[in-house]
C-alpha atoms as a PDB file:
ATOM      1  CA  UNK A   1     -10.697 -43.219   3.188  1.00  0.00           C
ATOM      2  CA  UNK A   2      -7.650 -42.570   5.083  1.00  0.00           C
ATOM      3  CA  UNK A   3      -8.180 -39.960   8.026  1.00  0.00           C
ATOM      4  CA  UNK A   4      -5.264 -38.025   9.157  1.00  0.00           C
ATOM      5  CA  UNK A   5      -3.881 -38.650  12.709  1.00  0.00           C
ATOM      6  CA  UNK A   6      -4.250 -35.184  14.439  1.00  0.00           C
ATOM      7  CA  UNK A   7      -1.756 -34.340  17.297  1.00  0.00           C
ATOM      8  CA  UNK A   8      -2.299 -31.979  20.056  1.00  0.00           C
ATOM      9  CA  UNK A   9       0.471 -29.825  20.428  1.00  0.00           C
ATOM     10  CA  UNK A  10      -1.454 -27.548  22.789  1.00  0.00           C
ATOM     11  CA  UNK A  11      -4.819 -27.089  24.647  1.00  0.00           C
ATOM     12  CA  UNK A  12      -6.795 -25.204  27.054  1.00  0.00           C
ATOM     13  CA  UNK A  13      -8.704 -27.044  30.114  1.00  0.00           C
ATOM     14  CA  UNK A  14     -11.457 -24.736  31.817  1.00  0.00           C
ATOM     15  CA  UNK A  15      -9.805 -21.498  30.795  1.00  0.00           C
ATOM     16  CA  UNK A  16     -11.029 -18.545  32.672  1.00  0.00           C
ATOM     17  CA  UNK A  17      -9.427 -15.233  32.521  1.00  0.00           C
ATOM     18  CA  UNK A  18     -10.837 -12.555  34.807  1.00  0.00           C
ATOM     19  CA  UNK A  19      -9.698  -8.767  35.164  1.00  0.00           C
ATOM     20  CA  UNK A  20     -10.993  -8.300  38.491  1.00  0.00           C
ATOM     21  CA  UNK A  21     -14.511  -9.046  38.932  1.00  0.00           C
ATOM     22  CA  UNK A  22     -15.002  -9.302  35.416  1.00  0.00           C
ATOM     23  CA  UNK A  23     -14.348 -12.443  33.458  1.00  0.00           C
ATOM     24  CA  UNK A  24     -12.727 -11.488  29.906  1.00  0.00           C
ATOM     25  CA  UNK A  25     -13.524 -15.042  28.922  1.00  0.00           C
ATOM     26  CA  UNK A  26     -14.587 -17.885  29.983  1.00  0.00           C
ATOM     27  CA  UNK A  27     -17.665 -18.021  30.684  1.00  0.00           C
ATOM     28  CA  UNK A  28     -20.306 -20.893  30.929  1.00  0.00           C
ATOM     29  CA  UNK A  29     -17.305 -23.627  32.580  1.00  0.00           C
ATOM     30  CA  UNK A  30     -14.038 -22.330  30.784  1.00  0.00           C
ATOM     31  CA  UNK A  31     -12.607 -22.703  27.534  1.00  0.00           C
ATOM     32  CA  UNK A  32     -11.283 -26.257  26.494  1.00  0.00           C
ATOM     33  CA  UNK A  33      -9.767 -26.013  23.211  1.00  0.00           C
ATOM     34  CA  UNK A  34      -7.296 -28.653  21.287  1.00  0.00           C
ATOM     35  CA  UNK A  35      -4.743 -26.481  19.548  1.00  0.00           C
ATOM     36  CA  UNK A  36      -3.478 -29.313  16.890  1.00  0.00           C
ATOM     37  CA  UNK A  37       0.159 -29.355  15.890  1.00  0.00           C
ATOM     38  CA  UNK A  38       1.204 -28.208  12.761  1.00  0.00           C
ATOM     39  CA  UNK A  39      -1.793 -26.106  11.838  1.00  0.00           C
ATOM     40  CA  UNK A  40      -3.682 -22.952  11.838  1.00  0.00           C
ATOM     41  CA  UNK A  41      -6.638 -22.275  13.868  1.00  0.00           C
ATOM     42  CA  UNK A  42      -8.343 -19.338  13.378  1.00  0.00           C
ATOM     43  CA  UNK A  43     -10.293 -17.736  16.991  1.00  0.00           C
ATOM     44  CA  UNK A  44     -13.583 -15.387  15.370  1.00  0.00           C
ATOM     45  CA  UNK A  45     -16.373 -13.477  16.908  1.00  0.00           C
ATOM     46  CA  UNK A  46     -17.337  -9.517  17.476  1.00  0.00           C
ATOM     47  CA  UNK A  47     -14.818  -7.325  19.067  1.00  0.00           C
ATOM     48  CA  UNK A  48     -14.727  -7.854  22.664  1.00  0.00           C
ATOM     49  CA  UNK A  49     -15.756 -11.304  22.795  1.00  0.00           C
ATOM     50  CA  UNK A  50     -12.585 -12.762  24.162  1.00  0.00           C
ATOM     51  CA  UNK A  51     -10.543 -13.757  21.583  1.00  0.00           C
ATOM     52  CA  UNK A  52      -7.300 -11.882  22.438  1.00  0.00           C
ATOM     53  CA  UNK A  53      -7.902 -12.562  25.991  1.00  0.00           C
ATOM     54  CA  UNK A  54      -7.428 -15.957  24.994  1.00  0.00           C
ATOM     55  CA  UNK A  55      -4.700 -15.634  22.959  1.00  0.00           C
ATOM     56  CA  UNK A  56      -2.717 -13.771  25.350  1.00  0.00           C
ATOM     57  CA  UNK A  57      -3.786 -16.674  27.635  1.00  0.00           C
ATOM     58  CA  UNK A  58      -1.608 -19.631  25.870  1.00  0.00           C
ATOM     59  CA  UNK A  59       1.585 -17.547  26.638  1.00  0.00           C
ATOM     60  CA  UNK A  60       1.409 -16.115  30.138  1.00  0.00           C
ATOM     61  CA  UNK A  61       1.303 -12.867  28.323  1.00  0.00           C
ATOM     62  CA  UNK A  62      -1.704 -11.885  31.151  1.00  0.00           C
ATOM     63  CA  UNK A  63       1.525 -11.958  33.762  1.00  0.00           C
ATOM     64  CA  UNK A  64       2.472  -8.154  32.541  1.00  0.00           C
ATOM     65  CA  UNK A  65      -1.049  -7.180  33.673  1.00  0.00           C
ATOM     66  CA  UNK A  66      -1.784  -6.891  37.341  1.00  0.00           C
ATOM     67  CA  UNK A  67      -5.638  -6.992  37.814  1.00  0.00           C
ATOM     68  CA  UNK A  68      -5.289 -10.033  35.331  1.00  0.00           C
ATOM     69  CA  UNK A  69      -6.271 -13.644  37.227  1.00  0.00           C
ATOM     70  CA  UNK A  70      -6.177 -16.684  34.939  1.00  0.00           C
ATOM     71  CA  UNK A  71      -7.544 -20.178  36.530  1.00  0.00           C
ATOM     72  CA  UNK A  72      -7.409 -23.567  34.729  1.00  0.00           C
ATOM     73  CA  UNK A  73      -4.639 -25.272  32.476  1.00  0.00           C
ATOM     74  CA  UNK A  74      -2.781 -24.590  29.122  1.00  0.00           C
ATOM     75  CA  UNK A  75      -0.751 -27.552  28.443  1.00  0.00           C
ATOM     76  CA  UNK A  76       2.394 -27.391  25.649  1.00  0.00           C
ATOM     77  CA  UNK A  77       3.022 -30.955  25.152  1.00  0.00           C
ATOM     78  CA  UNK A  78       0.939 -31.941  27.998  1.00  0.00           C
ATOM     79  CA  UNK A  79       2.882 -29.719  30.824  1.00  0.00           C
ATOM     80  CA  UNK A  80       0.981 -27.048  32.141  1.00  0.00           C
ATOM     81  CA  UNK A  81       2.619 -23.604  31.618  1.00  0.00           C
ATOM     82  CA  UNK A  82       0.907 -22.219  34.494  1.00  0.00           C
ATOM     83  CA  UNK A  83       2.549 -24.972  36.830  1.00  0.00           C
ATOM     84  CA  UNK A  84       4.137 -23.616  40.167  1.00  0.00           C
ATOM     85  CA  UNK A  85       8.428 -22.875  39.049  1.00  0.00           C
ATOM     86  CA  UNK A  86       7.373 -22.582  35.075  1.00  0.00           C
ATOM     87  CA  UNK A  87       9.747 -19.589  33.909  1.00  0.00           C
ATOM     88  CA  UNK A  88       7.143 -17.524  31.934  1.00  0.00           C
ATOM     89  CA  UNK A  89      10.304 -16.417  29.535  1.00  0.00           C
ATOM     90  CA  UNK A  90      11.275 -19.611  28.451  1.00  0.00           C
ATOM     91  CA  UNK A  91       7.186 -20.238  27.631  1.00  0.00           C
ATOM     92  CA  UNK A  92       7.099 -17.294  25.650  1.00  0.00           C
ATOM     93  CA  UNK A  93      10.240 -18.467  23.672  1.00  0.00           C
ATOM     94  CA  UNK A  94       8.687 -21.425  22.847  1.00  0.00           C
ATOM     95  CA  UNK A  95       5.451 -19.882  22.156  1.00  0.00           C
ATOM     96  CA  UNK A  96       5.464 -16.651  20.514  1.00  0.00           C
ATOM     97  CA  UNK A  97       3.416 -13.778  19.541  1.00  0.00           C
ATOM     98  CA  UNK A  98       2.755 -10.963  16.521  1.00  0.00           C
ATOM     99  CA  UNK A  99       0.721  -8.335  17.089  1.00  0.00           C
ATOM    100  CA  UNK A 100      -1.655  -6.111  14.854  1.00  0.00           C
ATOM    101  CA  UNK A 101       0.613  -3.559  14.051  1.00  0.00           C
ATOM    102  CA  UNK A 102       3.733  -3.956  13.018  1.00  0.00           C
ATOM    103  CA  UNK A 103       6.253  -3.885  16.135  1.00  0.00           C
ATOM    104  CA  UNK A 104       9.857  -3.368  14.168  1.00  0.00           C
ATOM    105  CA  UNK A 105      11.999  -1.215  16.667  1.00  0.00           C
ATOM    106  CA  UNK A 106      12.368   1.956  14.039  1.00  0.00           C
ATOM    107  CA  UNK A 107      15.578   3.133  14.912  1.00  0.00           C
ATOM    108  CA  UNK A 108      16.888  -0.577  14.655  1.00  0.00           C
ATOM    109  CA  UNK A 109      18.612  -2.137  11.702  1.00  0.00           C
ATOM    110  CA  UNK A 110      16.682  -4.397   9.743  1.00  0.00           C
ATOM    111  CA  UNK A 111      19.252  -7.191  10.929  1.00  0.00           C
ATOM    112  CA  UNK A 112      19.237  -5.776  14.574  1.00  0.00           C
ATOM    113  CA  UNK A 113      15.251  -5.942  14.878  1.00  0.00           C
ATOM    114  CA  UNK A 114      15.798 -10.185  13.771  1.00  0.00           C
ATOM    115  CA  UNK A 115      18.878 -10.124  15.977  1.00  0.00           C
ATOM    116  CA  UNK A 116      16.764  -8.773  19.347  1.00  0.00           C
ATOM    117  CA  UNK A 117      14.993 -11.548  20.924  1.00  0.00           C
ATOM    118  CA  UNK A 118      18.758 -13.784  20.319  1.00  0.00           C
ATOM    119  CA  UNK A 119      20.464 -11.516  21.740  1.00  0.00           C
ATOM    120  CA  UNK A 120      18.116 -10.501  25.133  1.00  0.00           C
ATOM    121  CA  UNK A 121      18.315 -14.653  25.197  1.00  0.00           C
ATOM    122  CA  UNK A 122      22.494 -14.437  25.539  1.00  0.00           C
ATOM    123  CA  UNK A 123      23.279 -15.283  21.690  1.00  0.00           C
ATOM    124  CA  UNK A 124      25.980 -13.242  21.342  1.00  0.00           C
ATOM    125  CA  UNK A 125      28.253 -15.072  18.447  1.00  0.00           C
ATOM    126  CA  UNK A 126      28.216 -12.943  15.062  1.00  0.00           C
ATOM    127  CA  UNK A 127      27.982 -16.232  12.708  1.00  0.00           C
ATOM    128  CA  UNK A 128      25.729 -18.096  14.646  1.00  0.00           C
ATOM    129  CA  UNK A 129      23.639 -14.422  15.097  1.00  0.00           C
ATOM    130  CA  UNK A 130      24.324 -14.137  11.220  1.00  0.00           C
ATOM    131  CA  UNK A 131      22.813 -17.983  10.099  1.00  0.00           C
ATOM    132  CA  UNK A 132      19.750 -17.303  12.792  1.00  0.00           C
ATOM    133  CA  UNK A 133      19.251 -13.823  11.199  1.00  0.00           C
ATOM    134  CA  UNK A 134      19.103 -15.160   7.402  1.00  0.00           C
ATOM    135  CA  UNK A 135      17.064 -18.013   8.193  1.00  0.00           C
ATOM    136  CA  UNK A 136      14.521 -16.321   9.816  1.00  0.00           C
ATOM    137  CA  UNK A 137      14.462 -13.492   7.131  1.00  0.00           C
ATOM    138  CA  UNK A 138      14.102 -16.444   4.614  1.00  0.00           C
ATOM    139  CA  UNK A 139      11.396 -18.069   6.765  1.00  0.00           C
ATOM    140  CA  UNK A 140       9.375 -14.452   7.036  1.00  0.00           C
ATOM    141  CA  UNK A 141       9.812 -14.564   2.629  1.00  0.00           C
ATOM    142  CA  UNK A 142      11.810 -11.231   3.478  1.00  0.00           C
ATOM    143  CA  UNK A 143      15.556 -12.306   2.487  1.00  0.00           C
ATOM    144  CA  UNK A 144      15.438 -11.411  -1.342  1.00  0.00           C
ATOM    145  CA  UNK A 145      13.872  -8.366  -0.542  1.00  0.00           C
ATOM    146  CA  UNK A 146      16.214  -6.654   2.248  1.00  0.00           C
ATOM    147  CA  UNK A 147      19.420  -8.712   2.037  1.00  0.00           C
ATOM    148  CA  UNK A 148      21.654  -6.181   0.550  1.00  0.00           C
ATOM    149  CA  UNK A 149      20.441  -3.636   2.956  1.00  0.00           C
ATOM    150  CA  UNK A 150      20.435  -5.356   6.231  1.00  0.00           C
ATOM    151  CA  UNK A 151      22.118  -2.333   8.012  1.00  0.00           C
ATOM    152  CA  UNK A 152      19.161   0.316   6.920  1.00  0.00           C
ATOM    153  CA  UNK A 153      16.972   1.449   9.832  1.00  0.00           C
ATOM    154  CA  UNK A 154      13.746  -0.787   9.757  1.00  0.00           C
ATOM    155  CA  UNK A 155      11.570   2.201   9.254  1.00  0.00           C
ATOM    156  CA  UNK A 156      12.569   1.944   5.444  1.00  0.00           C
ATOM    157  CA  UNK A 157      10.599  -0.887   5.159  1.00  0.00           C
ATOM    158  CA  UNK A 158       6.547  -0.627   3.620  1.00  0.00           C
ATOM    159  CA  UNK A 159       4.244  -1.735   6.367  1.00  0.00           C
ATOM    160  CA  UNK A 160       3.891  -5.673   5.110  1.00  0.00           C
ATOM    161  CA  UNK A 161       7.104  -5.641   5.067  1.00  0.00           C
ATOM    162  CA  UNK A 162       7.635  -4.660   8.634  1.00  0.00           C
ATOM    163  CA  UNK A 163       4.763  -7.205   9.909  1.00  0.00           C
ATOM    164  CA  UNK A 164       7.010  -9.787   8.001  1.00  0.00           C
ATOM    165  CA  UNK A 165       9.804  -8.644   9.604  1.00  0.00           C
ATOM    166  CA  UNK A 166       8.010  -9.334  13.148  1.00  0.00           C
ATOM    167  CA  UNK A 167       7.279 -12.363  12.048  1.00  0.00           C
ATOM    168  CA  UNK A 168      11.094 -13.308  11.556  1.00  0.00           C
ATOM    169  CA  UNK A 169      11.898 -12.063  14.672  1.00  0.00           C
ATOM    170  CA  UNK A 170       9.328 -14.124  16.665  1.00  0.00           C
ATOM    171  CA  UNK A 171      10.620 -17.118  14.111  1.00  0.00           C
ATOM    172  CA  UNK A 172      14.059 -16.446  15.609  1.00  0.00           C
ATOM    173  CA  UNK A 173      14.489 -17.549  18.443  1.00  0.00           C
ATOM    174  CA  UNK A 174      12.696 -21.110  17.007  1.00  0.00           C
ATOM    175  CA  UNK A 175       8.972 -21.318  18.576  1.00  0.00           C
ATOM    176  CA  UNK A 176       6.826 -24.304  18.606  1.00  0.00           C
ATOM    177  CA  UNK A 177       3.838 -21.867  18.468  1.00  0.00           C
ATOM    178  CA  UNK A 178       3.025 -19.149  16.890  1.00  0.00           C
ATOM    179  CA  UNK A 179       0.723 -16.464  18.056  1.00  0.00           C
ATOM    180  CA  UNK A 180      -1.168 -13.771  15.772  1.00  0.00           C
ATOM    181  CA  UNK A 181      -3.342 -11.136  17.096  1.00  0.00           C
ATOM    182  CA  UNK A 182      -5.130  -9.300  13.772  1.00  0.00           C
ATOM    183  CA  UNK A 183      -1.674  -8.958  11.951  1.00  0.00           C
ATOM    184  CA  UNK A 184      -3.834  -8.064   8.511  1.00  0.00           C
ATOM    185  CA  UNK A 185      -5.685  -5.364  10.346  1.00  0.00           C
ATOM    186  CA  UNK A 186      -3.634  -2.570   9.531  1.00  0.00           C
ATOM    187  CA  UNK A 187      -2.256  -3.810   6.007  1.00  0.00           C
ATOM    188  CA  UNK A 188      -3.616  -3.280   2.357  1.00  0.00           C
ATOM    189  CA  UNK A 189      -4.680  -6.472   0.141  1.00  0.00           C
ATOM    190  CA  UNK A 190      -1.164  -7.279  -1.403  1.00  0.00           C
ATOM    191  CA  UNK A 191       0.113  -7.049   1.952  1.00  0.00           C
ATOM    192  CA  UNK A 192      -2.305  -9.513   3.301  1.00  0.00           C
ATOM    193  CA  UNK A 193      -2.245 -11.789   0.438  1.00  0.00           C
ATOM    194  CA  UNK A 194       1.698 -12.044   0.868  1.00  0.00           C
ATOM    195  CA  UNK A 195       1.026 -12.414   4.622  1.00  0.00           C
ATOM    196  CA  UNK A 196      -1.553 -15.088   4.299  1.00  0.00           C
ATOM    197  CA  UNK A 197       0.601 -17.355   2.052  1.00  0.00           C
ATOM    198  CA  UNK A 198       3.145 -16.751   4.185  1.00  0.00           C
ATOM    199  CA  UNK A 199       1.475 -18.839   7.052  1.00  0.00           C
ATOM    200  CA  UNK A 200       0.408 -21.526   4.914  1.00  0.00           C
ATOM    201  CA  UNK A 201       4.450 -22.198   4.095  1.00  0.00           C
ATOM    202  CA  UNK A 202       4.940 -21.632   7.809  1.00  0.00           C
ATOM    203  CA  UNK A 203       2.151 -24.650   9.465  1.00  0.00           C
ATOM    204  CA  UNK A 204       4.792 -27.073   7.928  1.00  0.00           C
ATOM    205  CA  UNK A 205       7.540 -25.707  10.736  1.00  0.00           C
ATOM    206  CA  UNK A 206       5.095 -24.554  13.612  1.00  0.00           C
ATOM    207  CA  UNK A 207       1.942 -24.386  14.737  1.00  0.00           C
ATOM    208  CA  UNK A 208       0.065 -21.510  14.773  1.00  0.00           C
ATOM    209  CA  UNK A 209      -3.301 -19.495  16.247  1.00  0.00           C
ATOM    210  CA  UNK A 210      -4.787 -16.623  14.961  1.00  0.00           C
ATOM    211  CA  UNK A 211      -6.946 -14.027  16.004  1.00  0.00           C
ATOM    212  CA  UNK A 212      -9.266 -12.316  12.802  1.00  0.00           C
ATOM    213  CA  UNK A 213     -12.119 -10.306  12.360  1.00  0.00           C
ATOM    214  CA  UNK A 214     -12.236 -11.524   8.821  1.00  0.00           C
ATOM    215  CA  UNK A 215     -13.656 -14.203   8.086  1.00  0.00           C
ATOM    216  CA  UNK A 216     -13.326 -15.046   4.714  1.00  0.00           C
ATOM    217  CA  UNK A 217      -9.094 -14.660   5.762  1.00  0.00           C
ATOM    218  CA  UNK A 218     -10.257 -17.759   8.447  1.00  0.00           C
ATOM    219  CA  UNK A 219     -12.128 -19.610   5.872  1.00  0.00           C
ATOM    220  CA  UNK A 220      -8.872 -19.249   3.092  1.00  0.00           C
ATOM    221  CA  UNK A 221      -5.867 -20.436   5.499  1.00  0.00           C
ATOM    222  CA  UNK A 222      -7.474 -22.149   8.762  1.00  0.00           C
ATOM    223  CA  UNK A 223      -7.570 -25.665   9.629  1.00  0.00           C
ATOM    224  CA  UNK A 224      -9.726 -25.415  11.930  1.00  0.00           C
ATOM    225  CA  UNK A 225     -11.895 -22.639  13.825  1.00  0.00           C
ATOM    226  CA  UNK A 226     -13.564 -21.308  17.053  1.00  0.00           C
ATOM    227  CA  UNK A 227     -15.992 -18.778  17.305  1.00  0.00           C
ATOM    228  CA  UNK A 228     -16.357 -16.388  20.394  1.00  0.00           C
ATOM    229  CA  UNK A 229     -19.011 -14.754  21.620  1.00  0.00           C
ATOM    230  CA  UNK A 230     -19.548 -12.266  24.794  1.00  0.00           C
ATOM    231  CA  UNK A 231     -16.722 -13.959  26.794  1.00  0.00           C
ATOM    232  CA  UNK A 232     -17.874 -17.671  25.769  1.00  0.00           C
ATOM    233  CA  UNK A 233     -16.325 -20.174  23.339  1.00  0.00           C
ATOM    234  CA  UNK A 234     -19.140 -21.257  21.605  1.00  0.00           C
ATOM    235  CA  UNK A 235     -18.283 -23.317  18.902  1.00  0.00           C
ATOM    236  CA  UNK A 236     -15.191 -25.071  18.011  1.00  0.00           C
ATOM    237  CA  UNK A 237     -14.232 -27.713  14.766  1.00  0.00           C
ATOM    238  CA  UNK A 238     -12.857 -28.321  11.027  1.00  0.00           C
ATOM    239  CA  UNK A 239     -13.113 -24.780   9.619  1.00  0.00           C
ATOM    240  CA  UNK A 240     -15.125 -25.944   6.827  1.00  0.00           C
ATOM    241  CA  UNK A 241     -17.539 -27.860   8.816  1.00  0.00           C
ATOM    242  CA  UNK A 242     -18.522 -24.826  11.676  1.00  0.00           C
ATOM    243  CA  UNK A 243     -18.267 -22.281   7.910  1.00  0.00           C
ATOM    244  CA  UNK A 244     -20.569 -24.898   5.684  1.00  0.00           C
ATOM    245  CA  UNK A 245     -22.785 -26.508   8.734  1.00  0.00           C
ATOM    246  CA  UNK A 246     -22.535 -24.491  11.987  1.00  0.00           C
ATOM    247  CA  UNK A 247     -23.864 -26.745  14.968  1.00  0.00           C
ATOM    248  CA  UNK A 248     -24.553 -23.532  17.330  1.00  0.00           C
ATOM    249  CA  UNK A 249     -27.577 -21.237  16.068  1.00  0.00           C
ATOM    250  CA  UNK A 250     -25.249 -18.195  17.212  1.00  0.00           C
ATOM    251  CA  UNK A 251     -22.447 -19.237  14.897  1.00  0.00           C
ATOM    252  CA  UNK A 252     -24.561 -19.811  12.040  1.00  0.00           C
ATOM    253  CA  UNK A 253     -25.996 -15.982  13.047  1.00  0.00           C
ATOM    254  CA  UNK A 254     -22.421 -14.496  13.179  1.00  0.00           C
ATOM    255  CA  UNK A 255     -21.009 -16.217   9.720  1.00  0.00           C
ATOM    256  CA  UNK A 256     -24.011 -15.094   7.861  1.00  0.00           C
ATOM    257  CA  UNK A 257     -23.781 -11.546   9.016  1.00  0.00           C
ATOM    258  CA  UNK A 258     -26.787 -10.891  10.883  1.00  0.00           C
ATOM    259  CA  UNK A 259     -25.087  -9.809  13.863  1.00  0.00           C
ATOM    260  CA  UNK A 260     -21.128  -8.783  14.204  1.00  0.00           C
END
């Protein structure tokens, strides 16, 4: 049997994120967590357990908050982002982030809301803005859908439609890593179902994290899983192993829905 060779494109080393006095997550030694190129790991647990802290976590995104203290290491291909003269920016280029709800600017155009993070980077040529826009939209399965009405405000577009359209405009500006903070939540089945396959195309191009309540969404598209619980990673592996054979007696708890 052959085993596949798993690179680590990312990873956490003692991870503690603290507002104040009060550690968001972390607890019990820090989070260590292999983030593997090329596929999706899923981040469960209750709300509040730390799993967007975390998130926010592998792209500086805790910077924009002042009471917000983060000790330990993230490492993108082994260089610590949190180094001494790292330009959060350029991290945050490299690694980017979707939210739960749709973000599309509104009173953008469709191609203006793809066009946004080029442009605040200094991409200011109309072909090469043009090529970036249309693969992205293609990328995001959104092309066929919008391309003869690139120019309409982005508030024309369904709600899926505008989380796709997010999507393309993190896939821009050409991350490494994807970020994805509940970005079903708010959307109906079809929605999700064209979101979910969505990522599964995507893995091949970049890697990517998710944060989901649902777990039956982590056990249909993630590689692999971790499960958080009251500020502490608890359990981390193969999706189908922690899903079919949990090692931690709170993970098996959680999964089978006595507590959550």
């Amino acid at each position: 049997m052959v085993t596949e060779a798993l690179d680590v494109h990312m990873e956490s080393r003692r991870l503690v994120v603290r507002y104040g006095q009060r550690v968001g997550v972390g607890l019990g030694g820090g989070v260590t967590l292999p983030i593997y190129r090329h596929k999706i790991t899923a981040l469960i647990g209750p709300s509040g357990c730390g799993k967007t802290t975390f998130l926010r976590a592998l792209n500086r995104m805790h910077d924009l908050t002042p009471i917000a203290k983060v000790d330990g290491e993230v490492l993108l291909d082994g260089e610590n982002i949190y180094a001494p003269g790292v330009d959060p920016v350029l991290v945050r280029r490299r690694v980017g982030m979707v939210f739960q709800k749709p973000t599309a600017f509104p009173t953008l155009s469709i191609y203006d809301n793809v066009a946004a993070g080029l442009k605040l980077v200094g991409v200011r040529d109309k072909a090469r803005l043009d090529e970036a826009v249309e693969k992205a939209l293609r990328a995001a399965a959104l092309w066929d859908e919008v391309k003869d009405r690139l120019r309409t405000p982005a508030s024309s577009l369904s709600g899926g439609q505008q989380q796709r359209l997010t999507i393309a405009r993190a896939l821009a500006v050409g991350p490494e890593v994807l970020l994805m903070d509940e970005p079903t939540a708010s959307l109906d089945p079809i929605s999700t179902q064209a979101i979910e396959d969505l990522l599964l195309s995507l893995k091949d191009h970049v890697t990517i994290v998710i944060v989901t309540h649902n777990m039956q969404q982590a056990a249909r598209i993630s590689d692999f899983t971790a499960f958080f619980l009251n500020g502490e990673m608890v359990e981390f592996g193969p999706t189908e192993n922690l899903f079919t054979k949990p090692k931690d007696p709170r993970t098996e708890a959680y999964i089978t829905g006595r507590f959550g």
